[in-house]
C-alpha atoms as a PDB file:
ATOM      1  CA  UNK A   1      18.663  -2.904   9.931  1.00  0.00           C
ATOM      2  CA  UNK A   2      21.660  -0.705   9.747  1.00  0.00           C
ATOM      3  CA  UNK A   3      20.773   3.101   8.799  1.00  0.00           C
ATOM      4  CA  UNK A   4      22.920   2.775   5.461  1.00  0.00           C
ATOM      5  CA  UNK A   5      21.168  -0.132   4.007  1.00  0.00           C
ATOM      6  CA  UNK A   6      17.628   1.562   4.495  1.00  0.00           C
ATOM      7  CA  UNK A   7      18.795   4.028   2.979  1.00  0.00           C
ATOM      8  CA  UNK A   8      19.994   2.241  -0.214  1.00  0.00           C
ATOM      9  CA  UNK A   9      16.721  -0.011  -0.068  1.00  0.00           C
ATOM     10  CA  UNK A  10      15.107   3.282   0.064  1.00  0.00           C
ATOM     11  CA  UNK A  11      16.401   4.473  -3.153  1.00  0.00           C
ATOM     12  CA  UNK A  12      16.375   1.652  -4.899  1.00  0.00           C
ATOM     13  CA  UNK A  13      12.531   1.334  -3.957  1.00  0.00           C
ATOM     14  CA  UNK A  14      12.430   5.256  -5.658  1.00  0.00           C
ATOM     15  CA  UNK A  15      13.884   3.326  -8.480  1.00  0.00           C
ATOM     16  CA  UNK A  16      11.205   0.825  -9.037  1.00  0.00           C
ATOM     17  CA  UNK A  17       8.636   3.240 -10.076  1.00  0.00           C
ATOM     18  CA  UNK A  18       9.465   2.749 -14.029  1.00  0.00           C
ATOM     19  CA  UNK A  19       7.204   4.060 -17.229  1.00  0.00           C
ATOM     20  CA  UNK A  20       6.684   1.617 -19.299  1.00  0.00           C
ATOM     21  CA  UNK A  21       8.046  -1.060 -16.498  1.00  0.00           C
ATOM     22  CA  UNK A  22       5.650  -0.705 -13.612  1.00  0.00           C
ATOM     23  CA  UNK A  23       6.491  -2.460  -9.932  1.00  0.00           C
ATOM     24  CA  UNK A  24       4.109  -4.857  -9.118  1.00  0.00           C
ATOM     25  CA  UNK A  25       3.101  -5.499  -5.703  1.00  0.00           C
ATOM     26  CA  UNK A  26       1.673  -8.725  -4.691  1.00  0.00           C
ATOM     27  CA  UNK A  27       0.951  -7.815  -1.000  1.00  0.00           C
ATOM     28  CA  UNK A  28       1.647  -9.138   2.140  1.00  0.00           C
ATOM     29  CA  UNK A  29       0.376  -9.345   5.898  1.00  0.00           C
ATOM     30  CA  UNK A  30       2.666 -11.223   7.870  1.00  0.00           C
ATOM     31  CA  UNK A  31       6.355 -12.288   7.781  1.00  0.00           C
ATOM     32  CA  UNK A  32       5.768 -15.715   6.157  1.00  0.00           C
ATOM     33  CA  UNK A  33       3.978 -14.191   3.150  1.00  0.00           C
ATOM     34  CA  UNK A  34       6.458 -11.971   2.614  1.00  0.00           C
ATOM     35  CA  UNK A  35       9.788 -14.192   3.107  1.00  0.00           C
ATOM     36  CA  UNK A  36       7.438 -15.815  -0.011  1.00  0.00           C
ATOM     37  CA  UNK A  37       6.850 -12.684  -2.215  1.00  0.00           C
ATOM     38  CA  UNK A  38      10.769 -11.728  -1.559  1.00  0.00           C
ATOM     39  CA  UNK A  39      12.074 -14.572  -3.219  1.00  0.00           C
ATOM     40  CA  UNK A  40      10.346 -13.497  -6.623  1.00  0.00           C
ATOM     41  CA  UNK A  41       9.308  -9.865  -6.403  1.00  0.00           C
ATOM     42  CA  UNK A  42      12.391  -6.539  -6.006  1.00  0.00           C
ATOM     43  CA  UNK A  43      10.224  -5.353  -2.785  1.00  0.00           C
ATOM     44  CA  UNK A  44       7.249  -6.237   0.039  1.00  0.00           C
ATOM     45  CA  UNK A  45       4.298  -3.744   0.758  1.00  0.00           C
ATOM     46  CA  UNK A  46       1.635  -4.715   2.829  1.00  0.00           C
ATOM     47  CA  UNK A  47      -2.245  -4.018   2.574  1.00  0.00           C
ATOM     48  CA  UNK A  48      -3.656  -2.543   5.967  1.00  0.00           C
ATOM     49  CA  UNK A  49      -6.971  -4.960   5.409  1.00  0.00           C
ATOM     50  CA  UNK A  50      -5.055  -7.747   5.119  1.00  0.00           C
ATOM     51  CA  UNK A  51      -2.786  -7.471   7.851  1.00  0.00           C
ATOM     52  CA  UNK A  52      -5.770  -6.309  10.338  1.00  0.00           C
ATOM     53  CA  UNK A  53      -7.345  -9.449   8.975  1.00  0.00           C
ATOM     54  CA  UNK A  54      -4.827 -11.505   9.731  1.00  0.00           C
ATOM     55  CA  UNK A  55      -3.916  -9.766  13.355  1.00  0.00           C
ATOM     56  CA  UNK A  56      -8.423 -10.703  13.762  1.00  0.00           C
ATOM     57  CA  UNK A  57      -9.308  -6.863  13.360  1.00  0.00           C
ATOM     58  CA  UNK A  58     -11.284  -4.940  11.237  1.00  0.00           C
ATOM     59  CA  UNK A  59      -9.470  -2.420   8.566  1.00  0.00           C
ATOM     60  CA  UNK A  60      -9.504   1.027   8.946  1.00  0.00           C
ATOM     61  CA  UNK A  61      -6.911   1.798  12.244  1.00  0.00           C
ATOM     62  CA  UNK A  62      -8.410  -0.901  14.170  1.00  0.00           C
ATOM     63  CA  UNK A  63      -4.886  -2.940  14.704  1.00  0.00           C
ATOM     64  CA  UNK A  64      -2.690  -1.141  17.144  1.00  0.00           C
ATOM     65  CA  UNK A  65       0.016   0.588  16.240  1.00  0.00           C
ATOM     66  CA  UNK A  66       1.888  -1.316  18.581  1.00  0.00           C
ATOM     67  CA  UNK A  67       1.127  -4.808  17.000  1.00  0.00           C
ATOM     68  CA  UNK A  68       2.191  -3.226  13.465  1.00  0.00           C
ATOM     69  CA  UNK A  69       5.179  -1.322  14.444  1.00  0.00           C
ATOM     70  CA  UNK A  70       6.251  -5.500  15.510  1.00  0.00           C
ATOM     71  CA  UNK A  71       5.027  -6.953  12.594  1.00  0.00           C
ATOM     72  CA  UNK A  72       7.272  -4.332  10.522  1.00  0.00           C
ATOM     73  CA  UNK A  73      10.658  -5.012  12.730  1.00  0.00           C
ATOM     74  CA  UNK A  74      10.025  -8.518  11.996  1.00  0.00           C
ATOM     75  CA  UNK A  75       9.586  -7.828   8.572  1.00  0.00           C
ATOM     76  CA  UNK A  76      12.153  -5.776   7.723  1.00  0.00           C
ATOM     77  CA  UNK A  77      14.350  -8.186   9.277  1.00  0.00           C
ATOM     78  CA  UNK A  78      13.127 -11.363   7.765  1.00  0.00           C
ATOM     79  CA  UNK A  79      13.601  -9.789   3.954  1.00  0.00           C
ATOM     80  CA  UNK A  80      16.466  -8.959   1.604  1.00  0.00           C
ATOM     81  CA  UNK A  81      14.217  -6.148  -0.289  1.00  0.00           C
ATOM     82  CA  UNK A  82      12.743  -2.574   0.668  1.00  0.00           C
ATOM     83  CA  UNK A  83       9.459  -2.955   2.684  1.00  0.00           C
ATOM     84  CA  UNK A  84       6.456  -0.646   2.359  1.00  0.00           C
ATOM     85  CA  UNK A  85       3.892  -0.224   4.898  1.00  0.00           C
ATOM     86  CA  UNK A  86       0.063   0.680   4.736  1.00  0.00           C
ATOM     87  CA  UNK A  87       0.139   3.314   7.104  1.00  0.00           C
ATOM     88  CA  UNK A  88      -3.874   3.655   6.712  1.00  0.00           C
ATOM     89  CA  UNK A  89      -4.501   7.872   7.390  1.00  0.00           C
ATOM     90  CA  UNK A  90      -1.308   8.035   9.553  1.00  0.00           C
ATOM     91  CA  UNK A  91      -2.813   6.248  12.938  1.00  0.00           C
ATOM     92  CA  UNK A  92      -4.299  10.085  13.988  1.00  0.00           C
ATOM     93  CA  UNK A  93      -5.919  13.208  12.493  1.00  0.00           C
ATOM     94  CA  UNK A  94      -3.432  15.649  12.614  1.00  0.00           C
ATOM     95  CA  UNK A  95       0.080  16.217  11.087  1.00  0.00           C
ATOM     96  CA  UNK A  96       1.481  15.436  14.255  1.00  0.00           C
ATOM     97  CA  UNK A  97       0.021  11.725  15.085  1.00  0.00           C
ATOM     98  CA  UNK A  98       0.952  11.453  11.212  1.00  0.00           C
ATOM     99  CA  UNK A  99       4.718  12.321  11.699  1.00  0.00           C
ATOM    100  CA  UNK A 100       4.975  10.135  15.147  1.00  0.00           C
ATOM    101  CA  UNK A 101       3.486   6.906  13.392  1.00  0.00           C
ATOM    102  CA  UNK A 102       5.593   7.407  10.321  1.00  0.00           C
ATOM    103  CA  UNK A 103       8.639   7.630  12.512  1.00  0.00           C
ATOM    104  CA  UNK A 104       7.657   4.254  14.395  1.00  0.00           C
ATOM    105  CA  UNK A 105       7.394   2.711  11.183  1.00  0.00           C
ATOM    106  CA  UNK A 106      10.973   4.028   9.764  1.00  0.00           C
ATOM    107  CA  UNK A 107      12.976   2.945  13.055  1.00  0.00           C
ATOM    108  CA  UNK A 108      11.149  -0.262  12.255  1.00  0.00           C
ATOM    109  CA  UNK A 109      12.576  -0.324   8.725  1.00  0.00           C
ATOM    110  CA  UNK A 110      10.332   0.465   6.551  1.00  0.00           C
ATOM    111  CA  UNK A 111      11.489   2.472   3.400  1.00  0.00           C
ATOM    112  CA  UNK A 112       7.868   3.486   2.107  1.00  0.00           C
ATOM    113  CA  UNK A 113       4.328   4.220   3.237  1.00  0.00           C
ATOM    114  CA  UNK A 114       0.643   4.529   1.934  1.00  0.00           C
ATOM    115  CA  UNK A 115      -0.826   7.423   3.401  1.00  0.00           C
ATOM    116  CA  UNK A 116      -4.786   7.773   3.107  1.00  0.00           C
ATOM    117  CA  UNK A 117      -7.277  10.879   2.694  1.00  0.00           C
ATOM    118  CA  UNK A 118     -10.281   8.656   3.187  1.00  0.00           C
ATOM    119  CA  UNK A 119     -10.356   8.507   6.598  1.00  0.00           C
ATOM    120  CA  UNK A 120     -10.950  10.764   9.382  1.00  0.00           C
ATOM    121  CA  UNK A 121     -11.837  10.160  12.786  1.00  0.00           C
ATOM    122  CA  UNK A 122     -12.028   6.684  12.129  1.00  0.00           C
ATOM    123  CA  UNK A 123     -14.969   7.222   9.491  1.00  0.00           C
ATOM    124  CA  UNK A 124     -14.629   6.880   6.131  1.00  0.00           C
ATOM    125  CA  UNK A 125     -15.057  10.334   4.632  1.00  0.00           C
ATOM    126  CA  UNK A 126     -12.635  12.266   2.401  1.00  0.00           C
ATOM    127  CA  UNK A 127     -10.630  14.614   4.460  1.00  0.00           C
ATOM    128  CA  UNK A 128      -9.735  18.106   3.955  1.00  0.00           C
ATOM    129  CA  UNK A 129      -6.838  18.004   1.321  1.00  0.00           C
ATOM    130  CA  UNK A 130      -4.694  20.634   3.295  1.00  0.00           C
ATOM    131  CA  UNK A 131      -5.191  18.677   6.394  1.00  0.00           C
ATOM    132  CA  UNK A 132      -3.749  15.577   4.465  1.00  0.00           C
ATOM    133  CA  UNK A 133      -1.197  17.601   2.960  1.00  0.00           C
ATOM    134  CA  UNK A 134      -0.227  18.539   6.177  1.00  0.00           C
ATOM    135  CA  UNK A 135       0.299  15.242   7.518  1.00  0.00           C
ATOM    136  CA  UNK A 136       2.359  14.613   4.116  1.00  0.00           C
ATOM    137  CA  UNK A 137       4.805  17.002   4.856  1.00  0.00           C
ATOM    138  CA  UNK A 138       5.092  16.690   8.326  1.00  0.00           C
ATOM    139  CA  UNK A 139       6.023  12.999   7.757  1.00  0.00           C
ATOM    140  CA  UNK A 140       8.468  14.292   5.337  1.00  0.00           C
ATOM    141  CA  UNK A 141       9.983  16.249   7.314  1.00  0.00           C
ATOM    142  CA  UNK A 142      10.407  13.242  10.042  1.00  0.00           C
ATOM    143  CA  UNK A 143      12.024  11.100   7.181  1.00  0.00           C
ATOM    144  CA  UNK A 144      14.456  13.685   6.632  1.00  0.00           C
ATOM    145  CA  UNK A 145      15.496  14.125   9.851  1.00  0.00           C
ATOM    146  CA  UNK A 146      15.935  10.454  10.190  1.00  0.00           C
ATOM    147  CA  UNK A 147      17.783  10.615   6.869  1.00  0.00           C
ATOM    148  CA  UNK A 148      15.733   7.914   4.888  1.00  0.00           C
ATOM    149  CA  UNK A 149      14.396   8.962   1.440  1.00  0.00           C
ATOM    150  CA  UNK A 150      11.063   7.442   2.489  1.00  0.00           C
ATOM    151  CA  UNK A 151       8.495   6.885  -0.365  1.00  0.00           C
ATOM    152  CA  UNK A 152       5.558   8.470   0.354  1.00  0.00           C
ATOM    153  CA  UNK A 153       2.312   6.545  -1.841  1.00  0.00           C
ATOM    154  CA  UNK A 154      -0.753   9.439  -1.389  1.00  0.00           C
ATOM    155  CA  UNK A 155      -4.002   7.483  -1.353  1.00  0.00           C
ATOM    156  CA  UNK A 156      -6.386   9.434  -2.477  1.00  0.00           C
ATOM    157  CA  UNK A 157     -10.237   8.220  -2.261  1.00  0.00           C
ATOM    158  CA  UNK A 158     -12.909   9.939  -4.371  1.00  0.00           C
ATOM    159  CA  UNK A 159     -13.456   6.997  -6.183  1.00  0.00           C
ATOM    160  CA  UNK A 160     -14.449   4.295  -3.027  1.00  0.00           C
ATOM    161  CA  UNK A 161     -16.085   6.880  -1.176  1.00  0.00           C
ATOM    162  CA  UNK A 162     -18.286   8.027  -4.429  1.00  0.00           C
ATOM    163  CA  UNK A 163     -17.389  11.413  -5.014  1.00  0.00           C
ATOM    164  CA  UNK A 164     -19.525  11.824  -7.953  1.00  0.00           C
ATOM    165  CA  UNK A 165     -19.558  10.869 -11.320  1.00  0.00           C
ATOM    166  CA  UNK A 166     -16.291   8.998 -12.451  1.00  0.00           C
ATOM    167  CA  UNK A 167     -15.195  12.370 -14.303  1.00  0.00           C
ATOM    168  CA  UNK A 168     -16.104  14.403 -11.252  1.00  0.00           C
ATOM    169  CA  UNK A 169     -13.822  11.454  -8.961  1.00  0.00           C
ATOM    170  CA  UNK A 170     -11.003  11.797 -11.618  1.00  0.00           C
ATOM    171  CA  UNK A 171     -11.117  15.500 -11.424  1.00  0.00           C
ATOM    172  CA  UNK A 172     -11.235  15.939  -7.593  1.00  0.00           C
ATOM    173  CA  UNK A 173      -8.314  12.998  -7.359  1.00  0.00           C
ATOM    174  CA  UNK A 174      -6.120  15.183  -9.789  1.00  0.00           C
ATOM    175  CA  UNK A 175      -7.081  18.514  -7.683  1.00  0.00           C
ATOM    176  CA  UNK A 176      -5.802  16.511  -4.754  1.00  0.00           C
ATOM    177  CA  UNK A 177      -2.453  14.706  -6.188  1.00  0.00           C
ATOM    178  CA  UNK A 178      -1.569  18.406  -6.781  1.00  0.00           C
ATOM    179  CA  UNK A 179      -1.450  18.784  -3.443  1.00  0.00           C
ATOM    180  CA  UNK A 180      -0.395  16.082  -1.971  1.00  0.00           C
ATOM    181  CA  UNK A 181       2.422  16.476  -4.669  1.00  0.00           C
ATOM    182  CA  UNK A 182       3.172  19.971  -3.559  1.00  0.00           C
ATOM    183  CA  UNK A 183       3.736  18.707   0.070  1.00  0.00           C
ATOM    184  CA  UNK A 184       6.061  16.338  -0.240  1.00  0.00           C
ATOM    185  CA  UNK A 185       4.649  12.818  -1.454  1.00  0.00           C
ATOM    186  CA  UNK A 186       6.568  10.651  -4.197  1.00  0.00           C
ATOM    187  CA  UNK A 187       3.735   8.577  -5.706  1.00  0.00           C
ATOM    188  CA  UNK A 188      -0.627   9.004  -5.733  1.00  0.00           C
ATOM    189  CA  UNK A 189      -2.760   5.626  -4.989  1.00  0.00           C
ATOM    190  CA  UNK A 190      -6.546   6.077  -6.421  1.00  0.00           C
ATOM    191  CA  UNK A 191      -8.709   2.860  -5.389  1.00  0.00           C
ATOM    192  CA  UNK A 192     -11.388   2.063  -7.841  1.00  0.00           C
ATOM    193  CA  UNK A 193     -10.239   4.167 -10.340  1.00  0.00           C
ATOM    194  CA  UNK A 194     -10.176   1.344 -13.087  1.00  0.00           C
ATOM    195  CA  UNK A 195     -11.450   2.643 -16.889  1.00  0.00           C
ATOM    196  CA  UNK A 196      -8.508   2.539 -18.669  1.00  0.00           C
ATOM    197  CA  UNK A 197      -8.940   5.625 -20.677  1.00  0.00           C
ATOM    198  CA  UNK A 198      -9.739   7.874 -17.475  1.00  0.00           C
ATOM    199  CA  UNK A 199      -6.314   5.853 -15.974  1.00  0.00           C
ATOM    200  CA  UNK A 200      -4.579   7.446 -18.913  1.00  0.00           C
ATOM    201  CA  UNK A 201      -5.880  10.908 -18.290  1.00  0.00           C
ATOM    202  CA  UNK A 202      -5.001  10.856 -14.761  1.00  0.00           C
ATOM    203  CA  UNK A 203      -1.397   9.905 -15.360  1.00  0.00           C
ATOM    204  CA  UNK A 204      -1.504  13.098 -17.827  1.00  0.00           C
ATOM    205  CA  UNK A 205      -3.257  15.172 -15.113  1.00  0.00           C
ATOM    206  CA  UNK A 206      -0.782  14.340 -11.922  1.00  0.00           C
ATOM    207  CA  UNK A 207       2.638  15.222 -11.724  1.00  0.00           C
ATOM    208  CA  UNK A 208       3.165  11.980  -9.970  1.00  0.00           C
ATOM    209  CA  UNK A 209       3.733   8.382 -10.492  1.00  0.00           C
ATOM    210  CA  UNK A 210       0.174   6.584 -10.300  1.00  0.00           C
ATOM    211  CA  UNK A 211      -0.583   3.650  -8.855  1.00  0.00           C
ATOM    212  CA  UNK A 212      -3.632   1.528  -9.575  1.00  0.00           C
ATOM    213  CA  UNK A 213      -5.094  -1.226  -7.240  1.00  0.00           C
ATOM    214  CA  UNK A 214      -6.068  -4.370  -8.935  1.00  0.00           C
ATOM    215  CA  UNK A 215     -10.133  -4.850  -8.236  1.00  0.00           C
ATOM    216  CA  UNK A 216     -12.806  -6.296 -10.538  1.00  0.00           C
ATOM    217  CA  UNK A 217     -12.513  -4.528 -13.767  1.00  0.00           C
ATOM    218  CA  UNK A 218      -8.481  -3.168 -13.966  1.00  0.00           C
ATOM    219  CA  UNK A 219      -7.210  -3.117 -17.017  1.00  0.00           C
ATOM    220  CA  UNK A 220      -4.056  -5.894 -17.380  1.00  0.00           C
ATOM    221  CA  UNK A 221      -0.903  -4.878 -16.258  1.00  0.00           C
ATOM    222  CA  UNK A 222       0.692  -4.948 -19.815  1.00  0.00           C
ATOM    223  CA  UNK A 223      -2.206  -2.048 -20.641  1.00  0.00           C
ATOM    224  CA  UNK A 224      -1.693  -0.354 -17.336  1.00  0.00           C
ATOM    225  CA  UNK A 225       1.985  -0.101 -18.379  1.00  0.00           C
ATOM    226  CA  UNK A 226       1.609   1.491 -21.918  1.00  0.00           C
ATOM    227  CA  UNK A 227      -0.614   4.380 -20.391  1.00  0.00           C
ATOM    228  CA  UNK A 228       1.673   5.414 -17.907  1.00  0.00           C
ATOM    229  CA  UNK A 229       1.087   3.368 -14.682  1.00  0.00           C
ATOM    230  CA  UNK A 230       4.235   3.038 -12.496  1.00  0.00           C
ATOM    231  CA  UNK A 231       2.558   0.572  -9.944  1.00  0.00           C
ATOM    232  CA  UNK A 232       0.199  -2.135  -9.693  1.00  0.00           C
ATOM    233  CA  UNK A 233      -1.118  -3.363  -6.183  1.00  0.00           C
ATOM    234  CA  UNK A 234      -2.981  -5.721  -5.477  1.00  0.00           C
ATOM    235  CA  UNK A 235      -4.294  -5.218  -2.325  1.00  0.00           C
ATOM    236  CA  UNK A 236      -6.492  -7.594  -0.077  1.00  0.00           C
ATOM    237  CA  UNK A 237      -7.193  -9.997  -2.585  1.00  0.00           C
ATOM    238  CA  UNK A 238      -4.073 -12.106  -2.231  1.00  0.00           C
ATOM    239  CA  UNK A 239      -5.150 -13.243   1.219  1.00  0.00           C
ATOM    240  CA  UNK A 240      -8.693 -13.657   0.293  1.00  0.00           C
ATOM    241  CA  UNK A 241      -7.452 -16.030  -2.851  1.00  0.00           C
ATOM    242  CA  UNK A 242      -5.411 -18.338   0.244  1.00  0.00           C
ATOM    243  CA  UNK A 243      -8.002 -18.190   3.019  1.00  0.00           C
ATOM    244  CA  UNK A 244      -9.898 -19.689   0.062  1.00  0.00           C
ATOM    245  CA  UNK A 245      -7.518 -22.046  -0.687  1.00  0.00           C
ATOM    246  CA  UNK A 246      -7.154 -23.139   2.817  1.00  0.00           C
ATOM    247  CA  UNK A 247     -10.632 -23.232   3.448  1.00  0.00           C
ATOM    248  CA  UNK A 248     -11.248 -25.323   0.737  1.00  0.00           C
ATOM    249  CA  UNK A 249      -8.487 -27.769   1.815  1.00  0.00           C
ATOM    250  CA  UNK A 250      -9.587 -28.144   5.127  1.00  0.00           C
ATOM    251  CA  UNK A 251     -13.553 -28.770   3.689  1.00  0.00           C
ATOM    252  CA  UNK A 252     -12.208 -31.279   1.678  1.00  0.00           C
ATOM    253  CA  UNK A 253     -10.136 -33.110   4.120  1.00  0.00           C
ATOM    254  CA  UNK A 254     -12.821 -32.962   6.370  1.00  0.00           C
ATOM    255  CA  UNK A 255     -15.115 -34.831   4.035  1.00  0.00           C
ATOM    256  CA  UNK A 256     -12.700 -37.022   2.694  1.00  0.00           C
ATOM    257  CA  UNK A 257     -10.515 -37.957   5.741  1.00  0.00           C
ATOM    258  CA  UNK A 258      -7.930 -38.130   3.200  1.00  0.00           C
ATOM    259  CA  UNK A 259      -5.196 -35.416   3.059  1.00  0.00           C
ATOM    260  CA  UNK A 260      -5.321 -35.053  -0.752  1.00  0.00           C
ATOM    261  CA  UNK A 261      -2.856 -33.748  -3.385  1.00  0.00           C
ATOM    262  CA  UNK A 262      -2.469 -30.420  -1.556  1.00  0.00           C
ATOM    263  CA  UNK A 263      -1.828 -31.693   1.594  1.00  0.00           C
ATOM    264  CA  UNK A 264       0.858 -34.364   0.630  1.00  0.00           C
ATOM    265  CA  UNK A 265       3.077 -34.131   3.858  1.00  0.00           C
ATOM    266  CA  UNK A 266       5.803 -35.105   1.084  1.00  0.00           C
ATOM    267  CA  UNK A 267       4.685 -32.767  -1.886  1.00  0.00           C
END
């Protein structure tokens, strides 16, 4: 990809963040799924679980680098929209391992990242927000020098990792998107934040465009929209609705011996 058209997939993905009109991100985790998403949906993002799942690891910085930075250059170069990538907590502790990852990831394509506070030192534990801050601006920094306008998502995790009370969680979340805001990032990601009324105080609280990941509970996309949301993911449970559907296929056709209607070779 040329530097001038990651640049304008880069703003346009800026664009996408609308109130009232909030991107929707049905995620991917390898270049087939999202050659699929792209042919309905304005951009790709992929979930970290999904794509270690896929890859046979275990989420949480468990696929290498390596194998990610490849899956991203084929990617990028398989689909007409921006891509975002789950960057996990950066691939590293400090600001520096942050910046070096994130810079992999650009010269692979990528116009946007998800950048995580709920993991450090490969346990999950909330980190210090200035030490996340710090890796936020130090991969801003790297995106300017490589002249994209990346979009950086701040995933902030009081609510999976149990903070405290849901108010407490909401409070410490807003603290942080302060923060995280003040250092650079573009949007805030809060996992299992999903009462819609302390959604809508969030969005009040952050200075930020929020984004919500769809688990058990979330509030419909329509609501989501009319409180302020500017993005809906939905995270691992795309590839855990098809590895049902494929394990269900291949039960029945083992039972059967028959291919049946959703194996028609013809269909």
């Amino acid at each position: 990809m040329d530097a001038t058209t990651q640049q304008q997939y880069a703003e346009a993905f800026h664009g996408l963040h609308k109130q009232g009109d909030p991107l929707v991100l049905f995620n991917a985790w390898d270049v087939a799924t999202a050659k699929a998403i792209a042919k309905s949906s304005p951009a790709v993002a992929t979930s970290s679980g999904a794509v270690a799942a896929a890859l046979g690891y275990a989420d949480g910085e468990n696929a290498p680098l390596d194998m990610v930075e490849g899956l991203v250059s084929r990617m990028t170069a398989s689909v007409p929209v921006p891509v975002s990538i789950d960057l996990e907590a950066g691939y590293g502790d400090t600001a520096e391992a942050a910046a070096n990852s994130a810079a992999r990831i650009l010269k692979a394509g990528a116009i946007g990242i998800n950048i995580e506070d709920g993991l450090v030192g490969g346990k999950r534990q909330l980190a210090d927000p200035a030490q996340h801050a710090a890796k936020i601006g130090a991969v801003r920094d790297t995106a300017q020098k490589l002249g994209i306008r990346l979009f950086i998502n701040a995933r902030s995790d009081p609510f999976l990792l149990k903070f405290g009370s849901p108010e407490q969680c909401l409070n410490e979340a807003a603290r942080r998107a302060k923060v995280y805001a003040d250092a650079g990032a573009d949007g805030i990601f809060v996992p299992g934040l999903t009462d819609l009324a302390l959604i809508e105080k969030f969005v009040q609280l952050t200075p930020l465009p929020v984004n919500i990941m769809v688990t058990q509970g979330v509030p419909e996309i329509g609501d989501l929209a009319r409180v302020g949301v500017r993005r809906v993911s939905l995270g691992p449970w795309p590839i855990m609705a098809a590895m049902r559907a494929i394990g269900h296929a291949a039960a029945a056709v083992a039972t059967s011996e028959q291919y049946g209607t959703f194996l028609q070779p013809n269909a």
